[in-house]
C-alpha atoms as a PDB file:
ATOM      1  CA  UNK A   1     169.310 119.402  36.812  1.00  0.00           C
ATOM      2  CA  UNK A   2     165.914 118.446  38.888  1.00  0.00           C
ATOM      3  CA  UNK A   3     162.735 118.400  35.840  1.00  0.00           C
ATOM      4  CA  UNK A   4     159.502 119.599  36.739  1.00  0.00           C
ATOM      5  CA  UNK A   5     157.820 116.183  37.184  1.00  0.00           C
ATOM      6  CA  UNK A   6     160.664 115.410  39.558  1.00  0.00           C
ATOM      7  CA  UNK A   7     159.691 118.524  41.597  1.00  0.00           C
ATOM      8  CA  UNK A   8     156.023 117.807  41.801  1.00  0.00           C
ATOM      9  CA  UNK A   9     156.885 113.929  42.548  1.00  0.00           C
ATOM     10  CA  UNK A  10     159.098 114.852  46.098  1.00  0.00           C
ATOM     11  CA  UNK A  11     156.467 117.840  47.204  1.00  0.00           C
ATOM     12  CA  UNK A  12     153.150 114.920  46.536  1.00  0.00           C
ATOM     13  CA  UNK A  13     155.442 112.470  48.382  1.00  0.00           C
ATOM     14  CA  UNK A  14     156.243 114.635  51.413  1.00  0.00           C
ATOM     15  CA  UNK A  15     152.786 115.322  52.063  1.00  0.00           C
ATOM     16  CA  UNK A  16     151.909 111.251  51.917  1.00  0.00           C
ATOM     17  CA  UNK A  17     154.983 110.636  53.901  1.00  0.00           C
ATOM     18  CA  UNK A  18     153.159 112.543  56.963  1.00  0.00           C
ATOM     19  CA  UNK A  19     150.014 111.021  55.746  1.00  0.00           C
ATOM     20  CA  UNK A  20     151.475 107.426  55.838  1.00  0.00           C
ATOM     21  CA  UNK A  21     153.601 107.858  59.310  1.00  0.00           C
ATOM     22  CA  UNK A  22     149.641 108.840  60.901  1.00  0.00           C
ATOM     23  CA  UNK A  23     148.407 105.636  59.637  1.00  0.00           C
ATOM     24  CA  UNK A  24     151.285 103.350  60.980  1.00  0.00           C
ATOM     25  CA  UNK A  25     151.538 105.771  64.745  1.00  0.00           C
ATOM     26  CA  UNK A  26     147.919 104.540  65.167  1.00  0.00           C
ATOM     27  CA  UNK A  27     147.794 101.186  63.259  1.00  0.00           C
ATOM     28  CA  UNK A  28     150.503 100.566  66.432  1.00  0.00           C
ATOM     29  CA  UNK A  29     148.471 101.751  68.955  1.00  0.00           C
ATOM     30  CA  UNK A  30     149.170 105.629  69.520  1.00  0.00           C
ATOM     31  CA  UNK A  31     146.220 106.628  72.039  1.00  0.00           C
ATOM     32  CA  UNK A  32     143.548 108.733  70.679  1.00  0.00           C
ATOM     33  CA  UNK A  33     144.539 112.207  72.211  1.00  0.00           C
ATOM     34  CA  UNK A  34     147.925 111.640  70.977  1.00  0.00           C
ATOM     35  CA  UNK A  35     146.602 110.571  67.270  1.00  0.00           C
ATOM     36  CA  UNK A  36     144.726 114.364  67.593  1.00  0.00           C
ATOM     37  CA  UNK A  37     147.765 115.841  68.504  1.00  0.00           C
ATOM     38  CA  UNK A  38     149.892 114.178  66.092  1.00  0.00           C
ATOM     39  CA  UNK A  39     147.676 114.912  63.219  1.00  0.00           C
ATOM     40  CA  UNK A  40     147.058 118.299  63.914  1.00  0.00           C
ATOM     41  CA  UNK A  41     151.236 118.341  63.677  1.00  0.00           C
ATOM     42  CA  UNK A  42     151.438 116.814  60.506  1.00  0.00           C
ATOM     43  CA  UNK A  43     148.951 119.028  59.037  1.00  0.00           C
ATOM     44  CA  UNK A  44     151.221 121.970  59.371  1.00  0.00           C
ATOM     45  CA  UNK A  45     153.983 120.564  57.323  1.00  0.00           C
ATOM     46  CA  UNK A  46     150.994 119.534  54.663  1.00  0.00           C
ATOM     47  CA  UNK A  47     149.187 122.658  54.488  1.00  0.00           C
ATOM     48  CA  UNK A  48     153.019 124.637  53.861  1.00  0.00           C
ATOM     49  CA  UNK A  49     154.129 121.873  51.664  1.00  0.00           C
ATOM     50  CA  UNK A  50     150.516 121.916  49.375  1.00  0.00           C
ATOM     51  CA  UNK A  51     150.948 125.384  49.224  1.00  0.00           C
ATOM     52  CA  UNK A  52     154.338 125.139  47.677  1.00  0.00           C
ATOM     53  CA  UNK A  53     153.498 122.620  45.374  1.00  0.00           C
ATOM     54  CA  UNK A  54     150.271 124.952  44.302  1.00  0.00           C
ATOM     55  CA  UNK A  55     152.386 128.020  43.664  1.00  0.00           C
ATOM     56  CA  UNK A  56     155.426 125.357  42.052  1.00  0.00           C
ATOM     57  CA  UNK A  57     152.793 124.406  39.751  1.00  0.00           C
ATOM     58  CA  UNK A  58     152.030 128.143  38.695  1.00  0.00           C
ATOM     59  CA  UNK A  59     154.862 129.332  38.452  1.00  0.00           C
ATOM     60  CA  UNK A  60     155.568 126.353  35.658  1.00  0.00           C
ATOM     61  CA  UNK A  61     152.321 127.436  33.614  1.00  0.00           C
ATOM     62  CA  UNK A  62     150.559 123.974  34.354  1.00  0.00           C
ATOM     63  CA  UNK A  63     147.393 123.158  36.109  1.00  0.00           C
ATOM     64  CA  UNK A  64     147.478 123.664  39.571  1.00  0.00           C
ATOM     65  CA  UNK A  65     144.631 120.830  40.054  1.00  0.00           C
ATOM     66  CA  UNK A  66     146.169 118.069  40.820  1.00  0.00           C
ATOM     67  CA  UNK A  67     148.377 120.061  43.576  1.00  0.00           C
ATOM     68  CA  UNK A  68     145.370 121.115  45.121  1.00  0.00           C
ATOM     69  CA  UNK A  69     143.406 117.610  45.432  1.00  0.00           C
ATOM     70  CA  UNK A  70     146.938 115.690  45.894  1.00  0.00           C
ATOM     71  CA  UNK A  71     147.489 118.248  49.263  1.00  0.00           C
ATOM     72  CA  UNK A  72     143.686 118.124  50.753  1.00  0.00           C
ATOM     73  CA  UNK A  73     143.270 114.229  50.318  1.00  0.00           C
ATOM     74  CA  UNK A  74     146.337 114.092  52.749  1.00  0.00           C
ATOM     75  CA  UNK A  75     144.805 116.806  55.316  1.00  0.00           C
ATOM     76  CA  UNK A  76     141.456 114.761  54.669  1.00  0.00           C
ATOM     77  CA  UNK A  77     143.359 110.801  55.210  1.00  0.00           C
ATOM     78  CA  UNK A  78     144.893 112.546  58.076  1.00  0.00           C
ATOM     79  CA  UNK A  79     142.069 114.175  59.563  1.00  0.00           C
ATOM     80  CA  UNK A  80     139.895 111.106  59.134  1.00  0.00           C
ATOM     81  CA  UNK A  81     143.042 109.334  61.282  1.00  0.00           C
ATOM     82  CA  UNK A  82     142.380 111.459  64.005  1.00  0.00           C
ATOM     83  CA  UNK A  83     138.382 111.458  63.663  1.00  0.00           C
ATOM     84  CA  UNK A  84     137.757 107.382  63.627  1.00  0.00           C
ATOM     85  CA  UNK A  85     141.187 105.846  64.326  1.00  0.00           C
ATOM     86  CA  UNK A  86     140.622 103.749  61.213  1.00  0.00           C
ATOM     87  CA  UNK A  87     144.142 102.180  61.032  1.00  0.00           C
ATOM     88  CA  UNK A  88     143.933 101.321  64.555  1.00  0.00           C
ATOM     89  CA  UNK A  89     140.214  99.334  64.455  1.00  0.00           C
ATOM     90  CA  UNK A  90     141.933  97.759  60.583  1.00  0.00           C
ATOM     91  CA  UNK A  91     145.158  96.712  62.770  1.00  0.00           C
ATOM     92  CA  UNK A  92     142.426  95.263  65.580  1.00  0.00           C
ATOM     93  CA  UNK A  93     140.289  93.618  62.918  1.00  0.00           C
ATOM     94  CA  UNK A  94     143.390  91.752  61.476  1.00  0.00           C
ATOM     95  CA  UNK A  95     144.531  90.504  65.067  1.00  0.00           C
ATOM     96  CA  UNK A  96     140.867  89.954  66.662  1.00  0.00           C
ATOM     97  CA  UNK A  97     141.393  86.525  66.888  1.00  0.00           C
ATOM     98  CA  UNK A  98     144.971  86.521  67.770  1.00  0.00           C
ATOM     99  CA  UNK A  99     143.217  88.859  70.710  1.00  0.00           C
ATOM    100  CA  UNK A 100     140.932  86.324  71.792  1.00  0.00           C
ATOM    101  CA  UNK A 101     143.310  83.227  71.936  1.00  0.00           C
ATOM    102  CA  UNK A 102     146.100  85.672  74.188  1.00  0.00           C
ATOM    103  CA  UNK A 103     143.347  86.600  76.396  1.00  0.00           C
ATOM    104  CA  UNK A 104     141.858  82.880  77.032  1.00  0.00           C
ATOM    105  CA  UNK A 105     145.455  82.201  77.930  1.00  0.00           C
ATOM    106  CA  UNK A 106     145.694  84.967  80.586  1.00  0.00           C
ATOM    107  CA  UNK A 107     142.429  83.830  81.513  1.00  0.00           C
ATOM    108  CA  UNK A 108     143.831  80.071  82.232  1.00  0.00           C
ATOM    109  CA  UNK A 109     146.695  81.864  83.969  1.00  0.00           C
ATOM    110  CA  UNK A 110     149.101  80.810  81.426  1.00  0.00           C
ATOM    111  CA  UNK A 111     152.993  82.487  81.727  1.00  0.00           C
ATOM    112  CA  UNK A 112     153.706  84.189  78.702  1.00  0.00           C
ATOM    113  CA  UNK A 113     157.358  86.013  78.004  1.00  0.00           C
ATOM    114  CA  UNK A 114     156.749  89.329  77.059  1.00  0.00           C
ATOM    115  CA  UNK A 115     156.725  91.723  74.955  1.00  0.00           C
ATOM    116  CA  UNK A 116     154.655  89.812  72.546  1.00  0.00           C
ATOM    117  CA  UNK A 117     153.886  90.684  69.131  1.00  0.00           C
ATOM    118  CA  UNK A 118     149.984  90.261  68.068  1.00  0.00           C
ATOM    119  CA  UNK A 119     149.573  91.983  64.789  1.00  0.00           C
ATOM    120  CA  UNK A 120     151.156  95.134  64.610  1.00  0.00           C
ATOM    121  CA  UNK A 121     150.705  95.581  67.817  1.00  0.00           C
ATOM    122  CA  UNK A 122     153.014  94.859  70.698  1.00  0.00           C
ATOM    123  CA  UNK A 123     151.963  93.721  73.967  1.00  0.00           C
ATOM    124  CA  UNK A 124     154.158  94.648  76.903  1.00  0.00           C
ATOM    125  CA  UNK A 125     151.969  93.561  80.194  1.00  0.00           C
ATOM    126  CA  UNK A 126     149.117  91.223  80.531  1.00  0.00           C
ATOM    127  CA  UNK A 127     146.689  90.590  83.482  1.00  0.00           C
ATOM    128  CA  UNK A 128     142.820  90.741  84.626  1.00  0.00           C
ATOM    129  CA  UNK A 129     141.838  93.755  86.680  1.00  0.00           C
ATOM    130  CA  UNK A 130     140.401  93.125  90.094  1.00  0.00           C
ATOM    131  CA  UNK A 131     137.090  92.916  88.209  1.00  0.00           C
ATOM    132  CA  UNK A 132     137.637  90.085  85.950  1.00  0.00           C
ATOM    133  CA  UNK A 133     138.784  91.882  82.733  1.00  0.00           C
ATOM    134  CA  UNK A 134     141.163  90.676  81.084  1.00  0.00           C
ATOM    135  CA  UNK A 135     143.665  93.703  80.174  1.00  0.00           C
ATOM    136  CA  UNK A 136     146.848  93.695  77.142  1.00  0.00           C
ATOM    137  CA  UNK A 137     148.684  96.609  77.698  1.00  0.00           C
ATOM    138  CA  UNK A 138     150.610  98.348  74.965  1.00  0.00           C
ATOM    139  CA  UNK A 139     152.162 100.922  77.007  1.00  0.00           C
ATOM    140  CA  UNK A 140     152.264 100.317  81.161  1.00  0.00           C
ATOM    141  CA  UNK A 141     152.860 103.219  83.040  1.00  0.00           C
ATOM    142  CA  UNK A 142     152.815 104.060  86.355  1.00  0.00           C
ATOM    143  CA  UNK A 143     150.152 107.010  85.622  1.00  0.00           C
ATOM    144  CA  UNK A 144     147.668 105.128  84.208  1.00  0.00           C
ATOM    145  CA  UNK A 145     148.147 102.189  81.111  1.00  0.00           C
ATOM    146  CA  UNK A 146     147.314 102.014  77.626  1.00  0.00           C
ATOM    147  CA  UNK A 147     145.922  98.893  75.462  1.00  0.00           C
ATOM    148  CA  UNK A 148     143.016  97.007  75.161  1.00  0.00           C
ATOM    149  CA  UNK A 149     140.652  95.511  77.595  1.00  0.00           C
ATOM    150  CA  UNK A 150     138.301  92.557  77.167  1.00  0.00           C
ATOM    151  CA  UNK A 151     134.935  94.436  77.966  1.00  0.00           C
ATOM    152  CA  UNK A 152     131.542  95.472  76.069  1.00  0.00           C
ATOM    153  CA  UNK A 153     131.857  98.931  74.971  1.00  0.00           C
ATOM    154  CA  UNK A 154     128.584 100.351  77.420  1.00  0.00           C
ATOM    155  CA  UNK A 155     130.779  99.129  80.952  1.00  0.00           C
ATOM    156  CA  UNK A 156     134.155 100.133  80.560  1.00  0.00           C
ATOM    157  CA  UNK A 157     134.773 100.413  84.499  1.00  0.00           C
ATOM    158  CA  UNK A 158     138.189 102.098  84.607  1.00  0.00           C
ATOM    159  CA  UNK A 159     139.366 105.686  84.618  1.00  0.00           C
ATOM    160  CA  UNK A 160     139.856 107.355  81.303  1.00  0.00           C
ATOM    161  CA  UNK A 161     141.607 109.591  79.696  1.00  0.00           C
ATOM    162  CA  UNK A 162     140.281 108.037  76.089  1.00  0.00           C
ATOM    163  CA  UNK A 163     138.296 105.276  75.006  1.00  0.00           C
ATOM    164  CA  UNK A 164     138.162 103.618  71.220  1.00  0.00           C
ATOM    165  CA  UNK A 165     135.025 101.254  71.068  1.00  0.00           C
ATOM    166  CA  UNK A 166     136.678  98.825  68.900  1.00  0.00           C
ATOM    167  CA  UNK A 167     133.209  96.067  68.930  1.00  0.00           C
ATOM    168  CA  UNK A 168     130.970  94.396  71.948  1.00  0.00           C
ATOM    169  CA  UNK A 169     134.255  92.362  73.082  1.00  0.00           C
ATOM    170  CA  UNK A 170     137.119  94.721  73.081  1.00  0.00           C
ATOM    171  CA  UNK A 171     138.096  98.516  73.515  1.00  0.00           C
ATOM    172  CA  UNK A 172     141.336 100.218  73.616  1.00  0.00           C
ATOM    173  CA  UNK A 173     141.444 102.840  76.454  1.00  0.00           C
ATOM    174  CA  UNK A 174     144.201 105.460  78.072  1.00  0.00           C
ATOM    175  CA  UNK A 175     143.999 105.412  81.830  1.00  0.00           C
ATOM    176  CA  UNK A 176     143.783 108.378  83.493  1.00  0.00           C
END
């Protein structure tokens, strides 16, 4: 027979299961309207889960507190996901330099196989746009790209359908 503590332990964990898979979709380069989308999605599941761990808790006699902060710090870690991208600019941060060397090669007009791995990130197509800007794509598509570009965060001169200033050297941006 499940205890109580087991109970509360696999309703806390489902909601920090969504909470976690938010972090690594945009730690790996999930483009900002999708990271909105997707969190929005995993706050349903939260929101139903929290409230069944609240009225679990009541219906045991104990302190529904802990259900209650456990639930909205998820819906707040996700929200602030889909807010600031945070695991996205930590994954950047970690590979900044790995960033720079890849795009000095593509800059020399080295050959590189590809996909390659920089951070948690994988690269798929390299290249410099027509106006010198050296581009890493995460996702090439036909419709328009996603991944980062080599450009200071004022000039971003390509059509977008979302933009994360990441510092004055690099942004991660969703063609339109």
């Amino acid at each position: 027979m499940l205890k109580r503590h087991h109970i509360d332990i696999a309703l806390a964990s489902a909601c920090w299961l969504l909470a976690a898979v938010a972090v690594w979709l945009s730690a790996s380069g999930c483009e900002q309207v999708s990271m909105v989308f997707w969190s929005i999605l995993f706050s349903i599941p939260v929101v139903v889960v929290g409230s069944v761990f609240v009225g679990w808790r009541r219906h045991t006699g104990r302190s529904i507190f802990s259900a209650v902060i456990s639930s909205l710090a998820c819906l707040a870690f996700i929200a602030s996901i889909a807010a600031w991208q945070w695991p996205l600019r930590v994954s950047y941060g970690w590979s900044r330099a790995a960033f720079d060397s890849l795009a000095k090669r593509v800059r020399a007009g080295h050959e590189f196989e590809l996909p390659q791995q920089v951070g948690l990130l994988t690269i798929h197509k390299v290249g410099v746009s027509y106006n010198g800007i050296v581009c890493l794509w995460t996702i090439p598509k036909r419709g328009g790209n996603t991944g980062f570009v080599q450009c200071g965060r004022d000039y971003v001169p390509f059509n977008l359908w979302s933009l994360v200033k990441l510092d004055d050297h690099w942004q991660f941006i969703t063609e339109d």
